[in-house]
N, C-alpha and C. Protein backbone atom coordinates (compact mmCIF):
# COMPACT_ATOMS: atom_id res chain seq x y z
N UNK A 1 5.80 -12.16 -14.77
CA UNK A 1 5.83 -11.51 -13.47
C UNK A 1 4.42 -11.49 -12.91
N UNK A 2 4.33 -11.92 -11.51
CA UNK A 2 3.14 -11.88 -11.37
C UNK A 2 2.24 -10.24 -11.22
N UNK A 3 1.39 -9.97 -11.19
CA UNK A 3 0.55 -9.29 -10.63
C UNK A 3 -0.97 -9.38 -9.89
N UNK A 4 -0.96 -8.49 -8.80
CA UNK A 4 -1.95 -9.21 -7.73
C UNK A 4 -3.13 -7.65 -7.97
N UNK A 5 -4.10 -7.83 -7.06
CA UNK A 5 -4.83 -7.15 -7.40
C UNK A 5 -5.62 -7.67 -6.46
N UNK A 6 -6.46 -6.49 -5.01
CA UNK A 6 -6.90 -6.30 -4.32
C UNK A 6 -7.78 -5.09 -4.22
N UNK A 7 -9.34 -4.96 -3.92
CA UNK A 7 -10.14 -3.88 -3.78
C UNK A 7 -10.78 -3.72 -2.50
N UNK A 8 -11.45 -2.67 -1.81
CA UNK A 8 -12.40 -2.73 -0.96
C UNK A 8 -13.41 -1.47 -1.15
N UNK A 9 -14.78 -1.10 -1.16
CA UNK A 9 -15.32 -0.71 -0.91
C UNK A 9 -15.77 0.44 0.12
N UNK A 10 -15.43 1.47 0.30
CA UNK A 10 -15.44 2.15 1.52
C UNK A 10 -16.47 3.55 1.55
N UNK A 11 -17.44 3.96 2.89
CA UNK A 11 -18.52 4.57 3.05
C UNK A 11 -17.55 5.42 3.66
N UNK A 12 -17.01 6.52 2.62
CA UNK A 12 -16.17 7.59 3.32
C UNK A 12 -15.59 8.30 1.82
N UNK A 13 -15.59 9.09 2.19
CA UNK A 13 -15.43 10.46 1.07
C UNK A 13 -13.75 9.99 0.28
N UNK A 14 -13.83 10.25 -1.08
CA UNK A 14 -12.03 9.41 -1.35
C UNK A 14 -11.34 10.53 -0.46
N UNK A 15 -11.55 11.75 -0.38
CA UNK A 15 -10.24 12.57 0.32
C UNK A 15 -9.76 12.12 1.54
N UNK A 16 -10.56 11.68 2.38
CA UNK A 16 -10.59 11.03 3.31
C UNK A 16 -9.82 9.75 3.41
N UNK A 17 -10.16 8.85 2.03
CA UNK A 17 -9.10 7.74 2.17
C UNK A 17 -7.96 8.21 1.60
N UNK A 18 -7.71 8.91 0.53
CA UNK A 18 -6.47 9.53 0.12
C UNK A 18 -5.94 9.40 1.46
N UNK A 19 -6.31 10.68 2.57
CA UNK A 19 -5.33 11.11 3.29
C UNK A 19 -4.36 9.74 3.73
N UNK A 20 -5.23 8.43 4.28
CA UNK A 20 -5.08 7.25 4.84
C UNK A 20 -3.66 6.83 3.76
N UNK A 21 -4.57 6.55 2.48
CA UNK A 21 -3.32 5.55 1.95
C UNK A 21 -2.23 6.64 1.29
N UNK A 22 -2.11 7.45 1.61
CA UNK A 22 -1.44 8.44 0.85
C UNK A 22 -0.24 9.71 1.86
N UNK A 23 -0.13 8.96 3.22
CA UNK A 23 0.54 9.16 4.25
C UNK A 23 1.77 7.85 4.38
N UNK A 24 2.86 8.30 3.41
CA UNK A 24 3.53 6.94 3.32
C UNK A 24 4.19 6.78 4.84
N UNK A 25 4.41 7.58 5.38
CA UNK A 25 5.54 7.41 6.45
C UNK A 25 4.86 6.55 7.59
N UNK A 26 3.66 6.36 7.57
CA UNK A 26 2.84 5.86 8.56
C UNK A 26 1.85 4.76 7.99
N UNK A 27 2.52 4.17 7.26
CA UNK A 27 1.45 3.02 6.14
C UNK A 27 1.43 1.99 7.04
N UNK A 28 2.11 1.55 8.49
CA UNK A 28 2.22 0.57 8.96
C UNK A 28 0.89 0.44 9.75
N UNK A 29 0.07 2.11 10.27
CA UNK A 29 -1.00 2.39 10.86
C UNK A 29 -1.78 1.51 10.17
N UNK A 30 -2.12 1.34 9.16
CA UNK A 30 -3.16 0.32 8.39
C UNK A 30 -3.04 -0.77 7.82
N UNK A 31 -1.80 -1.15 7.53
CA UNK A 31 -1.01 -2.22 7.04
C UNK A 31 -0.76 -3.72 8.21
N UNK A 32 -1.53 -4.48 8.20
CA UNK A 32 -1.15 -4.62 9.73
C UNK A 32 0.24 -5.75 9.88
N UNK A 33 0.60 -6.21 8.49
CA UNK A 33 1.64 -7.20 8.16
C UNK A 33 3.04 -6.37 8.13
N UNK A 34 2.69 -5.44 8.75
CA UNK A 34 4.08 -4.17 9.04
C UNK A 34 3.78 -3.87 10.60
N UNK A 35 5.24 -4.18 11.18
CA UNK A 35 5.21 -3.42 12.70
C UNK A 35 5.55 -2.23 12.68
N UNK A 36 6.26 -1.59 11.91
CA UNK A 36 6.46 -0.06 12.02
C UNK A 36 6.65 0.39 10.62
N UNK A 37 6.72 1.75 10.46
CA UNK A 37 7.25 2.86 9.21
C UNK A 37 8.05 3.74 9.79
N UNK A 38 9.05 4.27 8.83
CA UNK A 38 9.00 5.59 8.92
C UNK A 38 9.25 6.27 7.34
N UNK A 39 9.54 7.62 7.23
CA UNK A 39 9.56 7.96 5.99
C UNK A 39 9.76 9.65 6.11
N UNK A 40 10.05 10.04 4.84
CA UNK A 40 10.20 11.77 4.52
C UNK A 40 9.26 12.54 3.33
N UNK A 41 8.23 11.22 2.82
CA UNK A 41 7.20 11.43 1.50
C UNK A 41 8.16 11.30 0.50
N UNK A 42 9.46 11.09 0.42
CA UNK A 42 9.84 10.08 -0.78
C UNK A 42 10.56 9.14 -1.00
N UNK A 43 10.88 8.82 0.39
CA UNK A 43 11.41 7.38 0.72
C UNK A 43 11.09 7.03 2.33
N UNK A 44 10.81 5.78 1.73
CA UNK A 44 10.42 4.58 3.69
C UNK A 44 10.96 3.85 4.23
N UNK A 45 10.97 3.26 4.91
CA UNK A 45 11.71 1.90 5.42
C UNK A 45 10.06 1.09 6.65
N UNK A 46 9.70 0.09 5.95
CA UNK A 46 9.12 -0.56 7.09
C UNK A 46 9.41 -1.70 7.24
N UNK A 47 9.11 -1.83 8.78
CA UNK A 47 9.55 -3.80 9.31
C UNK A 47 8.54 -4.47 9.16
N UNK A 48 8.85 -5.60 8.77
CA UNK A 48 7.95 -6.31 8.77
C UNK A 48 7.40 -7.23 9.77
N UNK A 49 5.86 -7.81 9.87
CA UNK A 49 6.08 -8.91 10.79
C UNK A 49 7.30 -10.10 10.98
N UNK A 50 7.68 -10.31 12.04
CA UNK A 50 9.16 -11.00 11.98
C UNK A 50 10.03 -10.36 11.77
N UNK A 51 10.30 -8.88 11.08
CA UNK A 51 11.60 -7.91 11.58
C UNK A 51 12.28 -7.78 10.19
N UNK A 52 11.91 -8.60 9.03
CA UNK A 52 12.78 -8.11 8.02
C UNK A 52 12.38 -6.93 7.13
N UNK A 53 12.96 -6.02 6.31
CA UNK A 53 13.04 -4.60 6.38
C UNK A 53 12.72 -4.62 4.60
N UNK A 54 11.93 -3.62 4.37
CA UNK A 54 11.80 -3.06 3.15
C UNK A 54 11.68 -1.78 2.96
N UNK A 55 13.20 -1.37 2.22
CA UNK A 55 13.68 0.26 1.77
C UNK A 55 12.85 0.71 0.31
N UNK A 56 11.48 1.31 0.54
CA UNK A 56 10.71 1.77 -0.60
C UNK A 56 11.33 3.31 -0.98
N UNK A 57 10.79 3.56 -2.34
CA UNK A 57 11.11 4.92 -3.09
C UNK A 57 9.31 5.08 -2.93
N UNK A 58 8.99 6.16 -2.78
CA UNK A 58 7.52 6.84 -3.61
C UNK A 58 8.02 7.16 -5.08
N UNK A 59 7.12 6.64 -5.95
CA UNK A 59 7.61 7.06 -7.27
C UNK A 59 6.36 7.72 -7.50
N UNK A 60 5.01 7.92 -6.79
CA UNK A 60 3.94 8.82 -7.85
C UNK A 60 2.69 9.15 -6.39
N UNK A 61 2.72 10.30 -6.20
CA UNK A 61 2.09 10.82 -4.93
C UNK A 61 0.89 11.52 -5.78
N UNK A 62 -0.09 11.28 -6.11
CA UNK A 62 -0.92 12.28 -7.44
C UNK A 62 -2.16 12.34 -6.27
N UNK A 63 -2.31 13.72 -5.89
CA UNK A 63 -3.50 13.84 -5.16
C UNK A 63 -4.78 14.02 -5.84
N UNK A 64 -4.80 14.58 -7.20
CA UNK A 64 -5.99 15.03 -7.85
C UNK A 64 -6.01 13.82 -8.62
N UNK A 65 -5.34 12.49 -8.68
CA UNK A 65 -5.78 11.57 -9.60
C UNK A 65 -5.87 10.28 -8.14
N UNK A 66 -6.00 10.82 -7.35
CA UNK A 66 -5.48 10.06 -5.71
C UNK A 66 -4.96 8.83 -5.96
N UNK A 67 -3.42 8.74 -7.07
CA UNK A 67 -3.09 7.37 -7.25
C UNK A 67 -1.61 7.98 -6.36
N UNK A 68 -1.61 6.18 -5.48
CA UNK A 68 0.27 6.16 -4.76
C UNK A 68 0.90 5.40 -5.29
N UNK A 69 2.25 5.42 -5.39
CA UNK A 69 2.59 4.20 -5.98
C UNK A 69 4.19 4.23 -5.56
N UNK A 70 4.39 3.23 -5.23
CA UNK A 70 6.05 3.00 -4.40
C UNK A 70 6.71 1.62 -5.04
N UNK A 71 7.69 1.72 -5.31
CA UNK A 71 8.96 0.62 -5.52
C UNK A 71 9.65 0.26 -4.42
N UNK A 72 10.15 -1.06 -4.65
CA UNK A 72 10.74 -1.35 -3.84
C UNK A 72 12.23 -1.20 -3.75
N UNK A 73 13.08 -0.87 -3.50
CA UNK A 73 14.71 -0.68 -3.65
C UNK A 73 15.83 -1.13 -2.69
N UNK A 74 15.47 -1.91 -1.70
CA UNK A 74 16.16 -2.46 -0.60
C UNK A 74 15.23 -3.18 0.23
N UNK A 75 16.64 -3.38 0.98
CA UNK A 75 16.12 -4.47 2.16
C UNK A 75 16.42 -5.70 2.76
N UNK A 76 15.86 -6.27 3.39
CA UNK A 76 16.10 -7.80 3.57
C UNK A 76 15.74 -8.66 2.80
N UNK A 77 14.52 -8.59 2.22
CA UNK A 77 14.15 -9.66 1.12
C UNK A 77 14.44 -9.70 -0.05
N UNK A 78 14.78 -10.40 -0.55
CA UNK A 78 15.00 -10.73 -1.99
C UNK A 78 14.15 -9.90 -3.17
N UNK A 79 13.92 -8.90 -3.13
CA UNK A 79 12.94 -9.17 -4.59
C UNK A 79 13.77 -7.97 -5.16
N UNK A 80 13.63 -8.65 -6.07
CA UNK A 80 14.04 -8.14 -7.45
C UNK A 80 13.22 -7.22 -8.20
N UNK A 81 11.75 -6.93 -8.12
CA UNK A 81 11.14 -6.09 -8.74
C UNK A 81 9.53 -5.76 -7.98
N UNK A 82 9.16 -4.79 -7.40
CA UNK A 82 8.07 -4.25 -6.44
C UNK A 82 7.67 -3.45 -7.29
N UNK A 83 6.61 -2.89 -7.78
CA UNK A 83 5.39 -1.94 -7.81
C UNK A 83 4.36 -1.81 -7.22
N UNK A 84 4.21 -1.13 -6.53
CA UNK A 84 2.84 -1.25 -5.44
C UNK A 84 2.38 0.23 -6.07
N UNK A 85 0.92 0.19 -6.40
CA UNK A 85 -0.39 1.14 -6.77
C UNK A 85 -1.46 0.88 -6.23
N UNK A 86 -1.70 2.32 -5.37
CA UNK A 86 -2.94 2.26 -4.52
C UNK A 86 -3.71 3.65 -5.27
N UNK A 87 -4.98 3.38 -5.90
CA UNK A 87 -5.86 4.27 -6.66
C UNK A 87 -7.13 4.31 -5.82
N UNK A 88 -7.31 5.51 -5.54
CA UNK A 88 -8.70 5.90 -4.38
C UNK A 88 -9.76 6.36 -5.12
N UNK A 89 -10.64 5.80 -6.14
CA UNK A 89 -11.73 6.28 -6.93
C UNK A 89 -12.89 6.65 -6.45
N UNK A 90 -13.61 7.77 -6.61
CA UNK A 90 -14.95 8.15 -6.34
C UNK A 90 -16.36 7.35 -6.88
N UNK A 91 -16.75 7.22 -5.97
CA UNK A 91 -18.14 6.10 -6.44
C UNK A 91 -19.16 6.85 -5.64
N UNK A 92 -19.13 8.09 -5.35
CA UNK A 92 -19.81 9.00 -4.71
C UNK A 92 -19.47 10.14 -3.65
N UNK A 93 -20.03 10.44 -2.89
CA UNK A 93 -19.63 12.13 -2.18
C UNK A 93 -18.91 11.22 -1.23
N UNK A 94 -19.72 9.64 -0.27
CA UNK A 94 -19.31 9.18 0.82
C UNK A 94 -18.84 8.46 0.32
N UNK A 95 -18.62 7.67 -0.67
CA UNK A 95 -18.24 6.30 -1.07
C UNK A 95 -17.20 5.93 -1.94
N UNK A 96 -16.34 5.43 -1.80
CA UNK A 96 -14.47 5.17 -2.29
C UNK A 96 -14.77 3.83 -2.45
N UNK A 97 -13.91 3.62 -3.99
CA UNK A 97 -13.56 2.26 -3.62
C UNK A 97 -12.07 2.52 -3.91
N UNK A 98 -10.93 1.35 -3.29
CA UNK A 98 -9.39 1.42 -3.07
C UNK A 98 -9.09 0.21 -4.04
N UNK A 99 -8.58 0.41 -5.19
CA UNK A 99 -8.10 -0.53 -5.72
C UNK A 99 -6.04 -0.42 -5.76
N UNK A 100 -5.98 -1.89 -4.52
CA UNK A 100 -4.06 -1.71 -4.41
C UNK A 100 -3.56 -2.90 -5.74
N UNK A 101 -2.72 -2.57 -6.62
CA UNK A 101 -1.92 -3.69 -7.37
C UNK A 101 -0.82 -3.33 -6.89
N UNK A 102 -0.15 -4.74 -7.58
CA UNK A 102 1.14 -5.13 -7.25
C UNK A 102 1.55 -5.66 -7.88
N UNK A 103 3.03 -5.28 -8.93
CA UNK A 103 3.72 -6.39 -9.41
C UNK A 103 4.99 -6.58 -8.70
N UNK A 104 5.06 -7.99 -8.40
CA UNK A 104 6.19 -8.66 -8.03
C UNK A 104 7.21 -9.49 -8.52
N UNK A 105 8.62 -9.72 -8.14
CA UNK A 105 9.41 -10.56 -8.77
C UNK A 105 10.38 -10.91 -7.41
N UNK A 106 10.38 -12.16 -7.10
CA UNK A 106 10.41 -13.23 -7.76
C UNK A 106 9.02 -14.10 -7.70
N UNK A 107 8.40 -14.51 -8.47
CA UNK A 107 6.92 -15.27 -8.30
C UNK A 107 7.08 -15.67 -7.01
N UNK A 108 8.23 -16.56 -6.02
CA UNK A 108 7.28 -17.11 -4.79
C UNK A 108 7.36 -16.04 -3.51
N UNK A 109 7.19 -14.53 -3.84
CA UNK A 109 6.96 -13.42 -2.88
C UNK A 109 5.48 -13.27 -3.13
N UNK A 110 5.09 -13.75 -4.59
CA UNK A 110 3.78 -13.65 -4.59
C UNK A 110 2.51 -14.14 -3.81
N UNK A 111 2.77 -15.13 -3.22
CA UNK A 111 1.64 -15.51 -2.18
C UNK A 111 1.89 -14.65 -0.71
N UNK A 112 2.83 -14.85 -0.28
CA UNK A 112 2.47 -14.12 0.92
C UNK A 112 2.63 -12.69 0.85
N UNK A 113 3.06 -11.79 -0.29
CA UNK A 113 2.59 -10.54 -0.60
C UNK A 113 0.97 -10.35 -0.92
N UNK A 114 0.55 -11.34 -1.66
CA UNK A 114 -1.08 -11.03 -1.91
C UNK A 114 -1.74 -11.28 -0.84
N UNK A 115 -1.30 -12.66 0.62
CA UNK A 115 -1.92 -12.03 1.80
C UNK A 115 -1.98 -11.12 2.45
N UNK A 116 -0.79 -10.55 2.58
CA UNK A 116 -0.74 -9.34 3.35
C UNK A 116 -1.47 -8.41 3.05
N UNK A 117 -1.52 -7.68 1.52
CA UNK A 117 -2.22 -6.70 0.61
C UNK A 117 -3.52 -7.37 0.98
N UNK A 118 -4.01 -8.29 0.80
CA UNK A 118 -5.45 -8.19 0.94
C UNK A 118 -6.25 -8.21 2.30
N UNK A 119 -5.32 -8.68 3.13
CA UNK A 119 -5.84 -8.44 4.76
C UNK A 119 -5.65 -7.01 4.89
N UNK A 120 -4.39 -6.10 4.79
CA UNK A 120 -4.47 -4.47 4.69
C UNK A 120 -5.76 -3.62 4.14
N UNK A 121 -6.19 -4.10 2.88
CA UNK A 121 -7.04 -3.65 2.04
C UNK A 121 -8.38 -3.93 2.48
N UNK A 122 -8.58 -5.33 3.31
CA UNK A 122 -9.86 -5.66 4.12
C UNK A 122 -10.11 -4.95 5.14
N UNK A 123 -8.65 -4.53 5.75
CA UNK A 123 -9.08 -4.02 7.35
C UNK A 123 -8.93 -2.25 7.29
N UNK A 124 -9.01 -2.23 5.91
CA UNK A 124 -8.29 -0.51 5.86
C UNK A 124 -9.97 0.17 6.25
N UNK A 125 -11.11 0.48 5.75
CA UNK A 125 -12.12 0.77 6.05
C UNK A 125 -12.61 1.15 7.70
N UNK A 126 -12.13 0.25 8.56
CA UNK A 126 -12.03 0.76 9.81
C UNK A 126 -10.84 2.26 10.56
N UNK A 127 -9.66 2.50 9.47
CA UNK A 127 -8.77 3.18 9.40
C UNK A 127 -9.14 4.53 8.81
N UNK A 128 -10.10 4.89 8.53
CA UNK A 128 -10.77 6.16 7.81
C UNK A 128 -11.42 6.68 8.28
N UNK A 129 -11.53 7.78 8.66
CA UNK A 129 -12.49 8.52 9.79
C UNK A 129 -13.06 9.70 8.84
């Protein structure tokens, strides 16, 4: 099964990015390979670019360990097995780094899932105030 693995660097306090990646209902705000979200903090639904739909569970909301982590459980696409983990580590008072993994199934979701995740993860830093 593959697994992907994406980081970025960010000059902003982790609580601060917590709040960002840790607001599932609105993950599409930073995500930009998603046209919309919505959600209730333990289940989502977002569209994707081109309109096809992925029904996530939150399986691990940990604010004091600032790890997220969501499955996938429906939808339009095919896959058979999603783990998505987004961990917000302290590298100082201002400074976060975001490390997102992902395991996927079926291997050929794997390329254009690791673009998406890593353009999100590039452009998330402007998304943190």
């Amino acid at each position: 099964m593959p697994s992907l693995r994406s980081h970025v660097v960010i000059d902003a306090a982790p609580d601060a990015v917590w709040k960002v990646v840790s607001d599932s209902a609105n993950v599409a705000d930073w995500f930009p390979a998603m046209d919309g979200s919505t959600g209730d903090g333990t289940r989502r639904t977002v569209v994707l670019r081109g309109g096809a739909t992925l029904e996530e569970v939150v399986v691990t909301s940990d604010p004091e360990l600032r790890r997220f982590q969501y499955r996938a459980i429906g939808g339009d696409l095919a896959v058979e097995h999603h783990l998505g983990t987004i961990d917000v580590i302290e590298l100082g008072p201002d400074r976060s780094i975001v490390v997102y993994s992902t395991e996927i199934e079926p291997e050929t979701l794997a390329v254009p899932f690791e673009a998406a995740i890593s353009e999100a993860v590039r452009t998330l830093p402007q998304h943190v105030r």
